[in-house]
N, C-alpha and C. Protein backbone atom coordinates (compact mmCIF):
# COMPACT_ATOMS: atom_id res chain seq x y z
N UNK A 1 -4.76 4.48 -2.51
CA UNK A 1 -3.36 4.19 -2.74
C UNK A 1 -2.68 5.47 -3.22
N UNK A 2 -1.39 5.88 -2.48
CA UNK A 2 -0.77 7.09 -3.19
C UNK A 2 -0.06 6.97 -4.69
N UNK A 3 0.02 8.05 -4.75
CA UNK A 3 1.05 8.43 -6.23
C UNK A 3 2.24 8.27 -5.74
N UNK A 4 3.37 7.80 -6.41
CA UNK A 4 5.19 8.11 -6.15
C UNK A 4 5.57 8.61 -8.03
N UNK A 5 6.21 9.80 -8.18
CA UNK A 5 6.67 9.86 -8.96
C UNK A 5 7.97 10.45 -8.92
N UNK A 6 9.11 9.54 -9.92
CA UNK A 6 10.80 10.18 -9.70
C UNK A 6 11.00 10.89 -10.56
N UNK A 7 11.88 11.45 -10.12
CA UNK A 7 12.97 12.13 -11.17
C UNK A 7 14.01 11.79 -11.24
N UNK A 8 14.80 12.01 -12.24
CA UNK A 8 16.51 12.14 -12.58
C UNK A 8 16.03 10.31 -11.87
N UNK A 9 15.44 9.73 -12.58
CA UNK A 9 16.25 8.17 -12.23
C UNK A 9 16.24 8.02 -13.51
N UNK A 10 17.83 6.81 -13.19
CA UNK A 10 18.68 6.77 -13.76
C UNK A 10 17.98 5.85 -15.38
N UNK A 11 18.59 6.32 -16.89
CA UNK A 11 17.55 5.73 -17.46
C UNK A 11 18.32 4.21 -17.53
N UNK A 12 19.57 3.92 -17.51
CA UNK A 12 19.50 2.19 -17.41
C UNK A 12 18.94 1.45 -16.48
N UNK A 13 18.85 2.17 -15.16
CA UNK A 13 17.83 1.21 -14.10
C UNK A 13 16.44 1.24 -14.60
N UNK A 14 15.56 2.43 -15.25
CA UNK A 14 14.80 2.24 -15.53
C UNK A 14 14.38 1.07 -17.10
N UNK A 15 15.22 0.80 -17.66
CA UNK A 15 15.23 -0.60 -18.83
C UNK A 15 15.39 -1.38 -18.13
N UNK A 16 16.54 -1.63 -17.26
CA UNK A 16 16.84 -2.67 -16.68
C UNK A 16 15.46 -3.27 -16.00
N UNK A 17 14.79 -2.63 -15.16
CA UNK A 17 13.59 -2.42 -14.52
C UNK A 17 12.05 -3.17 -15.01
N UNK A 18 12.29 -2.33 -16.63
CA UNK A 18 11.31 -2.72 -17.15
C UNK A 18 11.47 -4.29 -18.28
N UNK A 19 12.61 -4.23 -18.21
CA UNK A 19 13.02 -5.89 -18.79
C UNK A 19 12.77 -7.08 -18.00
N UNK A 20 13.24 -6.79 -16.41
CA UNK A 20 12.85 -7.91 -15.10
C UNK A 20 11.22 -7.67 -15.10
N UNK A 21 10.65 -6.79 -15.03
CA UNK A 21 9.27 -6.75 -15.07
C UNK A 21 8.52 -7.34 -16.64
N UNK A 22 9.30 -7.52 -17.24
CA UNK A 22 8.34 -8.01 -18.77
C UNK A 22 8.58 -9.57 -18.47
N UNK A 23 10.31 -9.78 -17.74
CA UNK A 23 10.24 -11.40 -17.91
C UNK A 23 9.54 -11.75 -16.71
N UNK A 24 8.80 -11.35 -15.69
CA UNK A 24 8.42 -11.88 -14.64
C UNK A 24 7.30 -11.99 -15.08
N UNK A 25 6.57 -11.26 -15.78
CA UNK A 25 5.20 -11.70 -16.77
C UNK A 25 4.26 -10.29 -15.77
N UNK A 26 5.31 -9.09 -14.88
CA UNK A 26 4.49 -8.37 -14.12
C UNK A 26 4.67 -6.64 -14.89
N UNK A 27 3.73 -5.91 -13.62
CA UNK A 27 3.66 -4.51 -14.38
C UNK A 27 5.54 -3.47 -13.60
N UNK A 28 5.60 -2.86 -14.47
CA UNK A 28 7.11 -2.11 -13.66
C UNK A 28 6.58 -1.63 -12.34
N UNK A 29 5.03 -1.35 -12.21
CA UNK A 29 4.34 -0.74 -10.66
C UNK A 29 4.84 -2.08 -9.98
N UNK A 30 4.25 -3.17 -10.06
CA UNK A 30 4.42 -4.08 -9.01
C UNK A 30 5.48 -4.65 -8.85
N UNK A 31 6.75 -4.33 -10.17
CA UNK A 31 8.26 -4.97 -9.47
C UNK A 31 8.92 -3.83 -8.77
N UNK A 32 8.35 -2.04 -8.74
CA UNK A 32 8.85 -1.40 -7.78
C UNK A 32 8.17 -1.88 -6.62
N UNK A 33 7.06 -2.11 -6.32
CA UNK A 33 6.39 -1.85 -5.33
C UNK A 33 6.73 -3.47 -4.62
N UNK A 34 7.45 -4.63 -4.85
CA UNK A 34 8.06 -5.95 -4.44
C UNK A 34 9.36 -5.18 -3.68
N UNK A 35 10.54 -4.59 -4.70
CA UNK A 35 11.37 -4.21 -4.38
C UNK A 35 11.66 -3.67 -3.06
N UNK A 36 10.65 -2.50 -3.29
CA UNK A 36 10.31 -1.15 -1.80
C UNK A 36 10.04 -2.27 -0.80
N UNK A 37 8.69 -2.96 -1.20
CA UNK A 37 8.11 -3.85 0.04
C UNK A 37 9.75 -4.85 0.78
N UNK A 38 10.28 -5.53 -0.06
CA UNK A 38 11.58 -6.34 0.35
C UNK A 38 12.41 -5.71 1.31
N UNK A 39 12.70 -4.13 0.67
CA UNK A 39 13.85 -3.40 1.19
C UNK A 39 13.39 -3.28 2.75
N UNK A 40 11.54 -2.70 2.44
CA UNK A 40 11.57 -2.72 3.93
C UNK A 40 11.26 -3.13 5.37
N UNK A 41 10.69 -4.37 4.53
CA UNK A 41 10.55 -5.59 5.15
C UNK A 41 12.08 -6.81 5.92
N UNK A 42 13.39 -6.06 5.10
CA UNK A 42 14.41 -6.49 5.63
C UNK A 42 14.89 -5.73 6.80
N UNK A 43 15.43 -6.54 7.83
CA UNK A 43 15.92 -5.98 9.47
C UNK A 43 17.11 -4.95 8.99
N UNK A 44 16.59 -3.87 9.75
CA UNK A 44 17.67 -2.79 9.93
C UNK A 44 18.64 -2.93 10.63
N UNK A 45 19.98 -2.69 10.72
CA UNK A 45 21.18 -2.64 12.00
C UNK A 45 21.63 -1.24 11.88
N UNK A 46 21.55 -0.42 13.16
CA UNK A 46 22.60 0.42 13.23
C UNK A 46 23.27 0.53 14.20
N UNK A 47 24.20 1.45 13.99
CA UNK A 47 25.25 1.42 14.77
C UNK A 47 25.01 2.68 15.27
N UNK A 48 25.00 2.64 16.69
CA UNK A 48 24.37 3.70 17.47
C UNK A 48 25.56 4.99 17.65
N UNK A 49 26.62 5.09 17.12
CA UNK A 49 27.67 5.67 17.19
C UNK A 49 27.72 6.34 16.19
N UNK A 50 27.64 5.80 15.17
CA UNK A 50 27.62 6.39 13.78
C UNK A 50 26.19 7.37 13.44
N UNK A 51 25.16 6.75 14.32
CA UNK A 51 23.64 7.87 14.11
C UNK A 51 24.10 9.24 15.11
N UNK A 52 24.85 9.30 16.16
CA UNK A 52 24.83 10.10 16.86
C UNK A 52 25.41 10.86 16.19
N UNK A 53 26.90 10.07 15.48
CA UNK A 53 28.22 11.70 14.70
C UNK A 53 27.17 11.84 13.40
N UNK A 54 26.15 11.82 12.85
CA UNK A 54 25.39 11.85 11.74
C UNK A 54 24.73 13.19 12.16
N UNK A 55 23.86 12.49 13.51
CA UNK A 55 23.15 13.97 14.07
C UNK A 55 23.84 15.11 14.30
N UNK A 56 24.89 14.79 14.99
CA UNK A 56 25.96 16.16 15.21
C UNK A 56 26.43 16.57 14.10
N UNK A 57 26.07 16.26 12.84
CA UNK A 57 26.77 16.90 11.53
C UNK A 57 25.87 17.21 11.20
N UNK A 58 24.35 17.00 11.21
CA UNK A 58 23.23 17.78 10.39
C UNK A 58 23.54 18.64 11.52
N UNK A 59 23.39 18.77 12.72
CA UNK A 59 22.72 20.34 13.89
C UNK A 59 23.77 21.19 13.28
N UNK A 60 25.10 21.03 13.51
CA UNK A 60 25.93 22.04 12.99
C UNK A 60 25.95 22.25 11.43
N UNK A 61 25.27 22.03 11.01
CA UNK A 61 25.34 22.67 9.36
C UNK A 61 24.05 23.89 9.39
C-alpha cells in the first residue's frame, strides 16, 4: 500500500476531518481513503469543448 502525504492542507478541514472520523468510530486514514474512493468511484462528465480550450491554454503557456 502507498504513502500519500499533504501539505499546506487546510488546518480546519483537517479538525473537521478528524471530528467525522472520531464520530464514525473510524481512523482519519480510512475516512480519507472512503472520501478519495467515493470521489472516484463517482461518473465523470465532460464537456468536450471546454477540455480542448484547456489544452490549447496549457500548449501555449
Amino acid at each position: 500500500m502507498g504513502t500519500l502525504s499533504l501539505k499546506n492542507f487546510p488546518d480546519d478541514l483537517h479538525e473537521q476531518a478528524k471530528s467525522r472520523a472520531a464520530l464514525e468510530g473510524i481512523t482519519l486514514e480510512e475516512l480519507v481513503e472512503q472520501a478519495v474512493s467515493g470521489y472516484l468511484a463517482s461518473p465523470i462528465t465532460l464537456d468536450v469543448e471546454e477540455v480542448i480550450v484547456k489544452k490549447k491554454d496549457s500548449e501555449e503557456e
